[in-house]
N, C-alpha and C. Protein backbone atom coordinates (compact mmCIF):
# COMPACT_ATOMS: atom_id res chain seq x y z
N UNK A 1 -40.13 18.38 84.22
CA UNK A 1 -39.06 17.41 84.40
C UNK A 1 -38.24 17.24 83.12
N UNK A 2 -39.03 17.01 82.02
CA UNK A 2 -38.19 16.51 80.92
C UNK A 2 -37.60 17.90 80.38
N UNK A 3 -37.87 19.56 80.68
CA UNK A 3 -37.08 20.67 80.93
C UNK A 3 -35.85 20.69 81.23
N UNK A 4 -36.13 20.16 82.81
CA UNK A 4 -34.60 20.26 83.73
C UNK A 4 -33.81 19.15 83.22
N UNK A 5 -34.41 17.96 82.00
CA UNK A 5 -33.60 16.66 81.66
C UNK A 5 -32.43 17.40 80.75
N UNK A 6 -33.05 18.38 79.91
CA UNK A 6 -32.44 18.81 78.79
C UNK A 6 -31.60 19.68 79.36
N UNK A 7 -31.42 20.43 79.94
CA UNK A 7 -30.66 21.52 80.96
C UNK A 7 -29.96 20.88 81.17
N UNK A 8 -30.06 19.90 82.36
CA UNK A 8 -28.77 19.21 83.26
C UNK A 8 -28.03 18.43 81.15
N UNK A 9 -28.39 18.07 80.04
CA UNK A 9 -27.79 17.37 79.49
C UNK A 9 -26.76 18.61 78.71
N UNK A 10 -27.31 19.67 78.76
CA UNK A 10 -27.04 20.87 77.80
C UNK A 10 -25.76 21.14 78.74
N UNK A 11 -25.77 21.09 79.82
CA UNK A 11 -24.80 22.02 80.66
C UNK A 11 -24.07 20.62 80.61
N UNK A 12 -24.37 19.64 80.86
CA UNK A 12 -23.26 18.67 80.64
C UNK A 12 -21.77 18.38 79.67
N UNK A 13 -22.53 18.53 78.51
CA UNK A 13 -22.12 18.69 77.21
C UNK A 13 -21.08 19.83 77.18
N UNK A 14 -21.68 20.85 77.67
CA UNK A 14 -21.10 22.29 77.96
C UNK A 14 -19.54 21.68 79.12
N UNK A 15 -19.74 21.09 80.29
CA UNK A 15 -18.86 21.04 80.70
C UNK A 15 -18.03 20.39 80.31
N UNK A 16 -18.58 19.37 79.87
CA UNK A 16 -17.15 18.47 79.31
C UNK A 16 -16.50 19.29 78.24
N UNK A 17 -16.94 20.21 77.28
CA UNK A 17 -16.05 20.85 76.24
C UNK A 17 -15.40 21.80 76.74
N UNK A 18 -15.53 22.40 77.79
CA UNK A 18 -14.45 23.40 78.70
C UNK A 18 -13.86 22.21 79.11
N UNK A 19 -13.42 21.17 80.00
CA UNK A 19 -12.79 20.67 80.32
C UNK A 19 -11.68 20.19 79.41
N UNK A 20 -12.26 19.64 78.15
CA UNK A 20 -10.94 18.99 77.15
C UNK A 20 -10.39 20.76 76.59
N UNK A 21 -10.85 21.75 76.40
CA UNK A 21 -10.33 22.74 76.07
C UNK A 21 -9.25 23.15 76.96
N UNK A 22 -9.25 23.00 78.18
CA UNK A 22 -8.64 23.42 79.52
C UNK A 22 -7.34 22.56 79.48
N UNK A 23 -7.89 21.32 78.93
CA UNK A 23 -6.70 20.20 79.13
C UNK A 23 -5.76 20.70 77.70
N UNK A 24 -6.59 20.65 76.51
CA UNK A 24 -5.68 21.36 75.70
C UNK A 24 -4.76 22.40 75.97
N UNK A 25 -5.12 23.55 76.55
CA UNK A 25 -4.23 24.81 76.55
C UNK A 25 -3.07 24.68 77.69
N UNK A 26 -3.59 23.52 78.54
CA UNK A 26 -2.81 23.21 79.75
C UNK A 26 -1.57 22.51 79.19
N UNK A 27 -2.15 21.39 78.61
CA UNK A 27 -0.79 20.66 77.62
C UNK A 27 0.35 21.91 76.94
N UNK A 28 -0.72 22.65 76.04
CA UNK A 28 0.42 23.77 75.45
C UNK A 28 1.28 24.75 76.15
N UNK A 29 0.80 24.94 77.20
CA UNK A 29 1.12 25.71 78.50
C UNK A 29 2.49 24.88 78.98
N UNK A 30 1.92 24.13 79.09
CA UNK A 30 3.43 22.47 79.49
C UNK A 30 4.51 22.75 78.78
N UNK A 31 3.87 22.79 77.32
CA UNK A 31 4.93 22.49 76.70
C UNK A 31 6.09 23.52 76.54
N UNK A 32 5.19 24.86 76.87
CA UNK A 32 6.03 25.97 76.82
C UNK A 32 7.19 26.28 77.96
N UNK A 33 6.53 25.95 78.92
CA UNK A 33 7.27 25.73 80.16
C UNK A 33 8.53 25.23 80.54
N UNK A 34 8.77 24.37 79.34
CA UNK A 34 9.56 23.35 79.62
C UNK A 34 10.67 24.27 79.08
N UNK A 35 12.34 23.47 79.41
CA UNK A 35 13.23 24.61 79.45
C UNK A 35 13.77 24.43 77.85
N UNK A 36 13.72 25.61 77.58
CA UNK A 36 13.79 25.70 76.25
C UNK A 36 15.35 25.14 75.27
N UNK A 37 15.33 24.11 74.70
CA UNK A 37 16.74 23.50 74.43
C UNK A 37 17.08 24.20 72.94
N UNK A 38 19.05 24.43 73.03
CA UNK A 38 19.48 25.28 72.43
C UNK A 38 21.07 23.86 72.11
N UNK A 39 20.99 24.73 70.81
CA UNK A 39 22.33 23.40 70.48
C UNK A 39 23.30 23.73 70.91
N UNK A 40 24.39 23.15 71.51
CA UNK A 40 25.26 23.02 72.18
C UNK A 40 27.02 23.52 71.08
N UNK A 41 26.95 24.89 70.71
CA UNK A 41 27.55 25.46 70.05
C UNK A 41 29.13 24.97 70.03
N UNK A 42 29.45 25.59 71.27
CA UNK A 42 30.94 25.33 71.84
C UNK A 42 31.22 24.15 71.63
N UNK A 43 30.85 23.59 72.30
CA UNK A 43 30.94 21.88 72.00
C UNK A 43 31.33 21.03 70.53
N UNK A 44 30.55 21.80 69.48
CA UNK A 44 30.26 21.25 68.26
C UNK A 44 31.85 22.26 67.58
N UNK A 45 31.43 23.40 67.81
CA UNK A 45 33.28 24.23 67.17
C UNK A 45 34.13 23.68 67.58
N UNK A 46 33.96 23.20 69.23
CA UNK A 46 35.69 22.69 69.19
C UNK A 46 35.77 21.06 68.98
N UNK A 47 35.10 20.51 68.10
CA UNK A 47 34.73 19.15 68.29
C UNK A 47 34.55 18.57 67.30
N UNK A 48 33.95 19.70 65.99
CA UNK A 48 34.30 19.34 64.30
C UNK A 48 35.37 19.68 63.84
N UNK A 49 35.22 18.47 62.68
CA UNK A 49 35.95 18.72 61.63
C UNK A 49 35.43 18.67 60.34
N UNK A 50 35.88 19.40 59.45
CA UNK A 50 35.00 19.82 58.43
C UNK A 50 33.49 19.39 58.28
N UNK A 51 33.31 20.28 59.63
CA UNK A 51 31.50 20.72 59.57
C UNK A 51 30.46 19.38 60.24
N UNK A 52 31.50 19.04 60.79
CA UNK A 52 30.95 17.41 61.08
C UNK A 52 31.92 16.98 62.37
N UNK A 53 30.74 16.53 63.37
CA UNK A 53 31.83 16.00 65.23
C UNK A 53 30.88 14.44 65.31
N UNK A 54 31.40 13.61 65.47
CA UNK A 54 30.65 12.45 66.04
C UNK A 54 31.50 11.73 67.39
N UNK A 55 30.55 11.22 67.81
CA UNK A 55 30.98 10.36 69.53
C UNK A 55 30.29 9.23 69.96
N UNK A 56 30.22 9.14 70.78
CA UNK A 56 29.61 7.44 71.11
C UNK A 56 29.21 7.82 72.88
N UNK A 57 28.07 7.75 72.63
CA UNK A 57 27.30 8.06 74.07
C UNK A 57 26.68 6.80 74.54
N UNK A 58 27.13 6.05 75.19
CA UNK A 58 26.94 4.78 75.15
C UNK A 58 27.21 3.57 74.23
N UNK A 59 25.84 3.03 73.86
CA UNK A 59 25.49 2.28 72.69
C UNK A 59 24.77 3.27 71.53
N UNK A 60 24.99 4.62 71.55
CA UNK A 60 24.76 5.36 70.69
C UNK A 60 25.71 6.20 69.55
N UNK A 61 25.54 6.54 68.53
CA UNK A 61 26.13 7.09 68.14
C UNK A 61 26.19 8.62 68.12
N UNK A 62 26.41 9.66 67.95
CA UNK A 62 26.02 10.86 68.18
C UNK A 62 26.40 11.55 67.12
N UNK A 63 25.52 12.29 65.81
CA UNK A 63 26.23 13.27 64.79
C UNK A 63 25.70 14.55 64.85
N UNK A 64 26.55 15.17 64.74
CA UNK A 64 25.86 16.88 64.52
C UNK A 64 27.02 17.88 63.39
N UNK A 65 26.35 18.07 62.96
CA UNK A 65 26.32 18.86 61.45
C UNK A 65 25.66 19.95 61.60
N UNK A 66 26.45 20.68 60.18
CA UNK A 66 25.52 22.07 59.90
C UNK A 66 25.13 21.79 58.67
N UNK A 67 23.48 22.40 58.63
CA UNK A 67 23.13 22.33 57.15
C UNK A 67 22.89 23.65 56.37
N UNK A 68 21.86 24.00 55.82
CA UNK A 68 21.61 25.24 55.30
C UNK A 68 20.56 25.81 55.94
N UNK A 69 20.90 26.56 56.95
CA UNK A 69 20.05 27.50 58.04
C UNK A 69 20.03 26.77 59.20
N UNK A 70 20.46 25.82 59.27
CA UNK A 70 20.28 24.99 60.67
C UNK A 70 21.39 23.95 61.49
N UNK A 71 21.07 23.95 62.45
CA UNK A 71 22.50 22.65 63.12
C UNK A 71 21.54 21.77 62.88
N UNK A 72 22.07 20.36 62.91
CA UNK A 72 21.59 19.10 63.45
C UNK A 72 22.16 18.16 64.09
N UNK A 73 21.28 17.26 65.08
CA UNK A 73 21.83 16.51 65.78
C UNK A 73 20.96 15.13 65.47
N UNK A 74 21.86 14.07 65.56
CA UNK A 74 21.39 12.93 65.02
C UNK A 74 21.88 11.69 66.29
N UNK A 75 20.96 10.74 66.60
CA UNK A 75 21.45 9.89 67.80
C UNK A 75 21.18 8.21 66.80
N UNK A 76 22.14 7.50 66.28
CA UNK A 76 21.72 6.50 66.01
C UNK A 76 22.27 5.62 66.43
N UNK A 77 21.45 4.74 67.49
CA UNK A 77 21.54 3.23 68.14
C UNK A 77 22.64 2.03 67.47
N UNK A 78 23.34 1.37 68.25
CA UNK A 78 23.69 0.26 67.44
C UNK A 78 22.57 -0.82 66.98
N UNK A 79 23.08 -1.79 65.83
CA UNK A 79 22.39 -2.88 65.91
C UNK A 79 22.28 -3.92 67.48
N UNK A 80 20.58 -4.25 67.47
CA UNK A 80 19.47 -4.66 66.55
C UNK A 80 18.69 -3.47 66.57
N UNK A 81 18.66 -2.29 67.40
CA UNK A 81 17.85 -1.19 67.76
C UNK A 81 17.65 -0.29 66.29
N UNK A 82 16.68 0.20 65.46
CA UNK A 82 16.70 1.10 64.66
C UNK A 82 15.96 2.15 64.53
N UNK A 83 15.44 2.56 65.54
CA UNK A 83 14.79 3.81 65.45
C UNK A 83 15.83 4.70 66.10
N UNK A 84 16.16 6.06 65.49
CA UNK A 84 16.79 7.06 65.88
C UNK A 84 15.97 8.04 65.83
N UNK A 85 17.04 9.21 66.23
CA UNK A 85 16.44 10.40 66.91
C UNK A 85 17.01 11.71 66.24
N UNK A 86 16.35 12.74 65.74
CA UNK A 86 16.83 13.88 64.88
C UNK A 86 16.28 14.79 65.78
N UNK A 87 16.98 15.63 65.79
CA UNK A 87 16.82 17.18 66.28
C UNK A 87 17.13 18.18 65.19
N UNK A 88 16.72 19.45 65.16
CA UNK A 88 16.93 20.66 64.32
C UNK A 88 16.96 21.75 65.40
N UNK A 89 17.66 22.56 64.18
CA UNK A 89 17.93 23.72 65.77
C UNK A 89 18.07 24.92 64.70
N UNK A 90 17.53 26.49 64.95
CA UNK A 90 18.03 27.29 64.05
C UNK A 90 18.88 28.01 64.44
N UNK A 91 19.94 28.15 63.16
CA UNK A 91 21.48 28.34 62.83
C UNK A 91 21.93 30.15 63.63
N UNK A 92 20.76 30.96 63.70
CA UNK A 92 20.86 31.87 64.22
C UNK A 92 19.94 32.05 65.61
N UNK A 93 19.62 31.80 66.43
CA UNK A 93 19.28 31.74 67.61
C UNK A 93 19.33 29.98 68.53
N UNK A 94 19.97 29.10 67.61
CA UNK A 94 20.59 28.01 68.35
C UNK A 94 19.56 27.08 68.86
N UNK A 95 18.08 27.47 68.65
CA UNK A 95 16.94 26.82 69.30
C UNK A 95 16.70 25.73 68.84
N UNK A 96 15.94 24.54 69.52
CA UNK A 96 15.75 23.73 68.74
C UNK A 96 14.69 24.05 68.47
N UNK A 97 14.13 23.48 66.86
CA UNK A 97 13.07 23.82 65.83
C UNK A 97 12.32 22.64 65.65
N UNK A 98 12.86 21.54 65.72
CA UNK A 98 12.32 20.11 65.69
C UNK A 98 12.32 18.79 65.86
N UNK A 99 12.15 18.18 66.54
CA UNK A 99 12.42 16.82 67.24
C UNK A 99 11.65 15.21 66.65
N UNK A 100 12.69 14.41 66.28
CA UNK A 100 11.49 13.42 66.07
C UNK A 100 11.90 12.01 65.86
N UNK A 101 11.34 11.07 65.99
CA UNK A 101 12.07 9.47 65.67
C UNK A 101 12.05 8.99 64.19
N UNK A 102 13.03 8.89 63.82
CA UNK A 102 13.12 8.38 62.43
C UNK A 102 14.02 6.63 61.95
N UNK A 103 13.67 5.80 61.01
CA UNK A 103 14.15 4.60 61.25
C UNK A 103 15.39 4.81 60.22
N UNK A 104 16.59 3.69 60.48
CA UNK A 104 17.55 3.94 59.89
C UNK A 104 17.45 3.09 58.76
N UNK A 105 18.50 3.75 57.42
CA UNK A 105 18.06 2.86 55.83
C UNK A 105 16.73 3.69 55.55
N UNK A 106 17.05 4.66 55.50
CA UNK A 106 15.88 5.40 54.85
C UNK A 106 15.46 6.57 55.56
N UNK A 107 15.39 7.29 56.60
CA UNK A 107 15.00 7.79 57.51
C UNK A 107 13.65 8.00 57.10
N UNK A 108 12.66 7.25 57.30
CA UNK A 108 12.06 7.40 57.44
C UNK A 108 10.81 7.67 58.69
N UNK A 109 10.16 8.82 58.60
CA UNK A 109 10.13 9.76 59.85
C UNK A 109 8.91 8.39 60.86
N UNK A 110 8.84 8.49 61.74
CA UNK A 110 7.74 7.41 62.65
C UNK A 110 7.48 8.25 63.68
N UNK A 111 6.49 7.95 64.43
CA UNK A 111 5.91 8.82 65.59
C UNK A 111 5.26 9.93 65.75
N UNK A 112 5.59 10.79 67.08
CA UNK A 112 5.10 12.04 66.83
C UNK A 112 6.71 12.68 66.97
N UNK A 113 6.39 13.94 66.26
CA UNK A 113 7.33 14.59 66.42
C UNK A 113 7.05 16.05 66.71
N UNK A 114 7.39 16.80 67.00
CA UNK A 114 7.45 17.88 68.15
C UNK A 114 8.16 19.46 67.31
N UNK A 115 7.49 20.40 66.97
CA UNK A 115 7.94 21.28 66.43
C UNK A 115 7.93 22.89 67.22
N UNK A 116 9.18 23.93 66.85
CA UNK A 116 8.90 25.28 67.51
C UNK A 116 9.29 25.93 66.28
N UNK A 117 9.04 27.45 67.64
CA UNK A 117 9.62 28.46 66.50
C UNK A 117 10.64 28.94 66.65
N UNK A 118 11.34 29.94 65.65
CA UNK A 118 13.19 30.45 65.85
C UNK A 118 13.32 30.43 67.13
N UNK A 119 12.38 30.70 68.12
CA UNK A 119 13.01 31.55 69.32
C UNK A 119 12.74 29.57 70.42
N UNK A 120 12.50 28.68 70.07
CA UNK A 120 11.93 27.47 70.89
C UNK A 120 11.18 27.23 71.73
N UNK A 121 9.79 28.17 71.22
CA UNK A 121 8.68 28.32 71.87
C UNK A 121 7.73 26.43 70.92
N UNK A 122 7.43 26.13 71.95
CA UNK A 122 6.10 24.69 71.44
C UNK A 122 5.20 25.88 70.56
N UNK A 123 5.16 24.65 68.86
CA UNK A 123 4.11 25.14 68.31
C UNK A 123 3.19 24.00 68.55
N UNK A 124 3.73 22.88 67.48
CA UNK A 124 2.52 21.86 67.32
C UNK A 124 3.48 20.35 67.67
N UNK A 125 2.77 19.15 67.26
CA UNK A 125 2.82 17.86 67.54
C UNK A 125 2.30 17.49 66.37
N UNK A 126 3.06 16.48 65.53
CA UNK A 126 2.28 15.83 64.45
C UNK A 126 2.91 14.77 64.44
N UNK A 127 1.71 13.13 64.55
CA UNK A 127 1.66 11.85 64.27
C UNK A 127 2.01 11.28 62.97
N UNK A 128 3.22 11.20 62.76
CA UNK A 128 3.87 10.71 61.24
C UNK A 128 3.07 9.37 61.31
N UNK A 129 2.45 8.42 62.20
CA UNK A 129 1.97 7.41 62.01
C UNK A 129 0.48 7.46 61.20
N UNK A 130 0.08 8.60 61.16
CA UNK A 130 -1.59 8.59 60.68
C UNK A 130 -1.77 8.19 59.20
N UNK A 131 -2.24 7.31 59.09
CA UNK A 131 -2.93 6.51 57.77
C UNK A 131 -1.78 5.04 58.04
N UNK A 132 -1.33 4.64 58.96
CA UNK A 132 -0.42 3.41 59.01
C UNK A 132 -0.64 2.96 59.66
N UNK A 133 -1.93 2.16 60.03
CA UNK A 133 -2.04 1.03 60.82
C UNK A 133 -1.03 0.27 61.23
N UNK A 134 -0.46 -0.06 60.84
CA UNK A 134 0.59 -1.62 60.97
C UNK A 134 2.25 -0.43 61.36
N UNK A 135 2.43 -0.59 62.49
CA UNK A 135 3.42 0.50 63.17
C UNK A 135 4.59 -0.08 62.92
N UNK A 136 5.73 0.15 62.90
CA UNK A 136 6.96 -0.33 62.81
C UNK A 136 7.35 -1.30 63.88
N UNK A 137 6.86 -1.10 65.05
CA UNK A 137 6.83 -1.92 66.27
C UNK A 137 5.83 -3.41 65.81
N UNK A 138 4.73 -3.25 65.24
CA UNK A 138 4.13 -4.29 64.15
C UNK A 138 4.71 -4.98 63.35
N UNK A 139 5.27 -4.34 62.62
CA UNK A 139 6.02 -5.19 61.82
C UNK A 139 7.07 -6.01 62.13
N UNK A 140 7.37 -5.51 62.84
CA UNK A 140 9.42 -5.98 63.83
C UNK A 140 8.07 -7.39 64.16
N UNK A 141 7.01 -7.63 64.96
CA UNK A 141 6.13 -9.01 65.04
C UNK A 141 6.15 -9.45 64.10
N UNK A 142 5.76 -9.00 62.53
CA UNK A 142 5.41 -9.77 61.49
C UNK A 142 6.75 -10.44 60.77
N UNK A 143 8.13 -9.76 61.06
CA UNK A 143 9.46 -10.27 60.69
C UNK A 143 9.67 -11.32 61.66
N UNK A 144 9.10 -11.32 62.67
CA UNK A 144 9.69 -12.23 63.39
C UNK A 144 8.92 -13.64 63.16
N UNK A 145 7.46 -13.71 63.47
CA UNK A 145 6.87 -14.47 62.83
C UNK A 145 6.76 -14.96 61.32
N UNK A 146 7.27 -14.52 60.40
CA UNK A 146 8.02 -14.77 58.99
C UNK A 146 9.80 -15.45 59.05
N UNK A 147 9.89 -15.29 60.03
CA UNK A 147 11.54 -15.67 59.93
C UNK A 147 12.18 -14.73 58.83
N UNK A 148 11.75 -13.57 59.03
CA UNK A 148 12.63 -12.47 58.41
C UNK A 148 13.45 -11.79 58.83
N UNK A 149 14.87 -11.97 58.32
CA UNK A 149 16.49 -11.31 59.01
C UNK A 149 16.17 -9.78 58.92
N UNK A 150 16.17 -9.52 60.24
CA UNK A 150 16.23 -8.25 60.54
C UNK A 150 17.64 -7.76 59.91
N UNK A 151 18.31 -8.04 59.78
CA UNK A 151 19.93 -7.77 60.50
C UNK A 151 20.20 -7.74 58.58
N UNK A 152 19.54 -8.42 57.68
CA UNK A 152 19.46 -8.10 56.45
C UNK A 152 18.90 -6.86 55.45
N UNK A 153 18.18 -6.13 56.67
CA UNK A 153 17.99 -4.60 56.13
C UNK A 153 18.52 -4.43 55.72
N UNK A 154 18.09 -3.37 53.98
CA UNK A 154 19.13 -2.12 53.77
C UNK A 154 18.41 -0.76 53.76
N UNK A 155 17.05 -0.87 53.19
CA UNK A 155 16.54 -0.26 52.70
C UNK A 155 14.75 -0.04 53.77
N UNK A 156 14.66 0.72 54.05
CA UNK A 156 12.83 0.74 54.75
C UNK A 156 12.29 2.25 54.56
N UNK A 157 10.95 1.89 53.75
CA UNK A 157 10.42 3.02 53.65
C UNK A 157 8.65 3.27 53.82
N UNK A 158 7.92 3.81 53.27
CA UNK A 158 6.31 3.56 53.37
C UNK A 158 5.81 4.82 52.88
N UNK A 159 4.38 4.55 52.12
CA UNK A 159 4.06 5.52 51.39
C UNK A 159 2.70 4.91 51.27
N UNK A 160 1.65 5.97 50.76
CA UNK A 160 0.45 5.97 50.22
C UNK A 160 0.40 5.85 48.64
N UNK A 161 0.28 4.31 48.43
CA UNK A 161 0.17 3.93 46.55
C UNK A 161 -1.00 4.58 46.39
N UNK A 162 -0.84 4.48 45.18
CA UNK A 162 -2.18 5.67 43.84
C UNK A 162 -3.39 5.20 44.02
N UNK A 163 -3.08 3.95 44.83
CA UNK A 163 -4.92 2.82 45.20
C UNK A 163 -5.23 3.19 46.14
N UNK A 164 -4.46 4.17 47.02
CA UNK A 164 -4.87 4.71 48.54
C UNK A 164 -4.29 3.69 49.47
N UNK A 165 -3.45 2.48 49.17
CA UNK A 165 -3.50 1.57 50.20
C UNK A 165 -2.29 2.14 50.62
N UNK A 166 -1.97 1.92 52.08
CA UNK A 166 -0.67 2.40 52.87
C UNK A 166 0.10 1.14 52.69
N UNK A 167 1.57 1.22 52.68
CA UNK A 167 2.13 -0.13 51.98
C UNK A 167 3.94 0.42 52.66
N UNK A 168 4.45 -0.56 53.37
CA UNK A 168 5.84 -0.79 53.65
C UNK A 168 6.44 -1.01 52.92
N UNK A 169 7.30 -0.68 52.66
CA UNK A 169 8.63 -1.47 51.25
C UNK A 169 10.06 -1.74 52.07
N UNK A 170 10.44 -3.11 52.22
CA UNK A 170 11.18 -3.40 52.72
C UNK A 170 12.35 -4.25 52.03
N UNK A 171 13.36 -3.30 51.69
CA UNK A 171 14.78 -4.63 51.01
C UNK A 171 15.53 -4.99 51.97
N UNK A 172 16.11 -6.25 51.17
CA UNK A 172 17.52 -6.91 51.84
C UNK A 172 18.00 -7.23 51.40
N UNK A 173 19.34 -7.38 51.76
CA UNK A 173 20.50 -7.74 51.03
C UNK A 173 21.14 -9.54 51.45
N UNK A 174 20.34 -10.18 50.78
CA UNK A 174 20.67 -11.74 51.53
C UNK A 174 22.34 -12.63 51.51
N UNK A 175 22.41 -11.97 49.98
CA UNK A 175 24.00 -11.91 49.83
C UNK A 175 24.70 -10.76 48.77
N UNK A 176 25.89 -11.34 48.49
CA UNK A 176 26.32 -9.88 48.01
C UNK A 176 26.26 -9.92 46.01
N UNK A 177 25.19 -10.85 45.98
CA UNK A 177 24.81 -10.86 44.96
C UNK A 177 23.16 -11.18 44.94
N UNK A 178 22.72 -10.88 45.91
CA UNK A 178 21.42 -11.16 46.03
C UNK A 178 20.99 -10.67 46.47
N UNK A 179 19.27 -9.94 46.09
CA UNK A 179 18.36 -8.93 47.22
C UNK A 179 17.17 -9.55 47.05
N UNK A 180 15.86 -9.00 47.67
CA UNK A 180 14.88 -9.38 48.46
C UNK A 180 14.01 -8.15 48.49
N UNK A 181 12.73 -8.05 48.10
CA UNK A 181 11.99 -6.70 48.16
C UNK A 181 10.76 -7.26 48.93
N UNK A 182 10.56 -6.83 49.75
CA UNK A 182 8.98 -7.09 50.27
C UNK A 182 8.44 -5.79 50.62
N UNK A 183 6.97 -6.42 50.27
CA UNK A 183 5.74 -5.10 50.36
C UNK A 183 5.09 -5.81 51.06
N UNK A 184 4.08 -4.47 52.21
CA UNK A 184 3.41 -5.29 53.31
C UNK A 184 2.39 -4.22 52.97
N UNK A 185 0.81 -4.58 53.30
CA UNK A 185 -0.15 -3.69 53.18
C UNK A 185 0.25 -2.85 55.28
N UNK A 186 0.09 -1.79 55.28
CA UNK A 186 0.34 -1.04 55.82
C UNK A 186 -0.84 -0.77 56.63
N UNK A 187 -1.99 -1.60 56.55
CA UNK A 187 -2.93 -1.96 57.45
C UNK A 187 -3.37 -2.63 58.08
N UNK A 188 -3.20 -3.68 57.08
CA UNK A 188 -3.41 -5.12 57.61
C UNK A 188 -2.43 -5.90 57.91
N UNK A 189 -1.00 -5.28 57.70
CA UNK A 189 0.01 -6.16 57.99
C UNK A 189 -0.06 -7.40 57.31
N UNK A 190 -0.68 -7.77 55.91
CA UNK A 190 0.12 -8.70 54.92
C UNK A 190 0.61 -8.10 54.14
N UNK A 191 1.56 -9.45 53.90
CA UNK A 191 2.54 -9.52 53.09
C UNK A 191 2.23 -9.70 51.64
N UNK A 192 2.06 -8.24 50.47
CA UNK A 192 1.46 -8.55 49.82
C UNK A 192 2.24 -8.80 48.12
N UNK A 193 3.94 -8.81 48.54
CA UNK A 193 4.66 -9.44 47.50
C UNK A 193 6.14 -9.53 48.48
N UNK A 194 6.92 -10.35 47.70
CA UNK A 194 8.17 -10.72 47.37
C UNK A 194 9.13 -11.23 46.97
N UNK A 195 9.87 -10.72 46.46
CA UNK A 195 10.24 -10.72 45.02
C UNK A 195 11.73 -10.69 45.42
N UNK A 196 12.87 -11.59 44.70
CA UNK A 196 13.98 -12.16 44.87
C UNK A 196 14.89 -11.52 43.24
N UNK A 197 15.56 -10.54 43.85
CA UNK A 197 16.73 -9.97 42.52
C UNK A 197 18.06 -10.48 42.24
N UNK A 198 18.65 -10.38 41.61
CA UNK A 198 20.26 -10.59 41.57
C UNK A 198 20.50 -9.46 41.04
N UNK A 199 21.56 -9.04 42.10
CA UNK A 199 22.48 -7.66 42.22
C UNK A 199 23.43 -8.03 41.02
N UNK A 200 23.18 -6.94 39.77
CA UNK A 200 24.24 -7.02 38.74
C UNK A 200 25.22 -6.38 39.39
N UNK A 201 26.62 -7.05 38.93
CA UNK A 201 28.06 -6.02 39.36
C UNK A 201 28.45 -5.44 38.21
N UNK A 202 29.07 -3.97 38.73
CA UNK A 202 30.04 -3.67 37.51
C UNK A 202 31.10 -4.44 36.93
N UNK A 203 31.29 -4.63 35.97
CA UNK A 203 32.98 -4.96 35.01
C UNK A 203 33.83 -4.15 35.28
């Protein structure tokens, strides 16, 4: 009995790791499937001007540029909304190369974002959120519960300090002689300074 215990647990084990393997290659399989997006060439030649077309797709804004080896396309929201959207595409087969949400005043990258190759075959998926507890969607709670002016952004960024702690850095501009720096631990979501400047002007 306690034979066939270990068997039925062995083959268990066994099945479930074919199964998440199955689900893996199935996902990648998906992703390949899907119809492969290419930047919208024509559109952008007859539509720039020096190297640069923008439009308004709603409540959006729409930019696309050329950079060095690549097009890009950029979607940024009006206010109060600030997460936007970047695309890459390469400059010689038109594919897109990379997709992803980034916040405005810094672009700084958030989410997952979605990568191929020249030709816009799915390679991988990578979580810009990993080591950041406290999500941008978190914080937008902790501004609100602080009575902190959104709408006073200038500046948002986040990084791993030399102590290992994950940490937000957030300015504002309260007036036009005055700023505002706050740091938030990036895990725990406190607030772990802020600090009140006066904007020197030039003479």
């Amino acid at each position: 009995m306690e034979k066939n215990a270990r068997w039925v647990k062995v083959n268990l084990i066994i099945g479930i790791f074919i199964i998440v393997l199955l689900s893996s290659c199935s996902n990648k399989n998906m992703k390949n499937m899907e119809k492969l997006e290419k930047f919208d060439i024509e559109f952008y030649e007859g539509n720039q001007e020096d190297g640069f077309c923008e439009f308004w797709k709603e409540d959006t804004l729409v930019s696309m540029f050329q950079g060095d080896g690549y097009y890009c396309v950029q979607e940024t929201p009006k206010y109060p909304k600030m997460v936007c959207l970047q695309k890459i595409y390469n400059e010689s087969t038109l594919y897109l190369t990379s997709k992803g949400n980034y916040l405005k005043y810094g672009g700084t990258a958030i989410g997952t974002w979605s990568y191929y190759d020249d030709d816009g075959n799915f390679i991988k998926e990578e979580d810009k959120d990993t080591g950041y507890r406290i999500k941008w969607e978190d914080l937008l709670k902790i501004f609100k519960d602080k009575d902190i002016p959104i709408s006073s952004i200038t500046s948002i960024s986040r990084y791993i300090a030399e102590n290992k702690i994950a940490e937000w850095v957030i300015y504002l501009s309260l007036s036009p002689d005055l700023g505002e720096t706050l740091i938030f631990n990036a895990t725990t979501g406190e607030l772990i300074s802020r600090e009140k400047e006066v904007i020197m002007k030039n003479l």
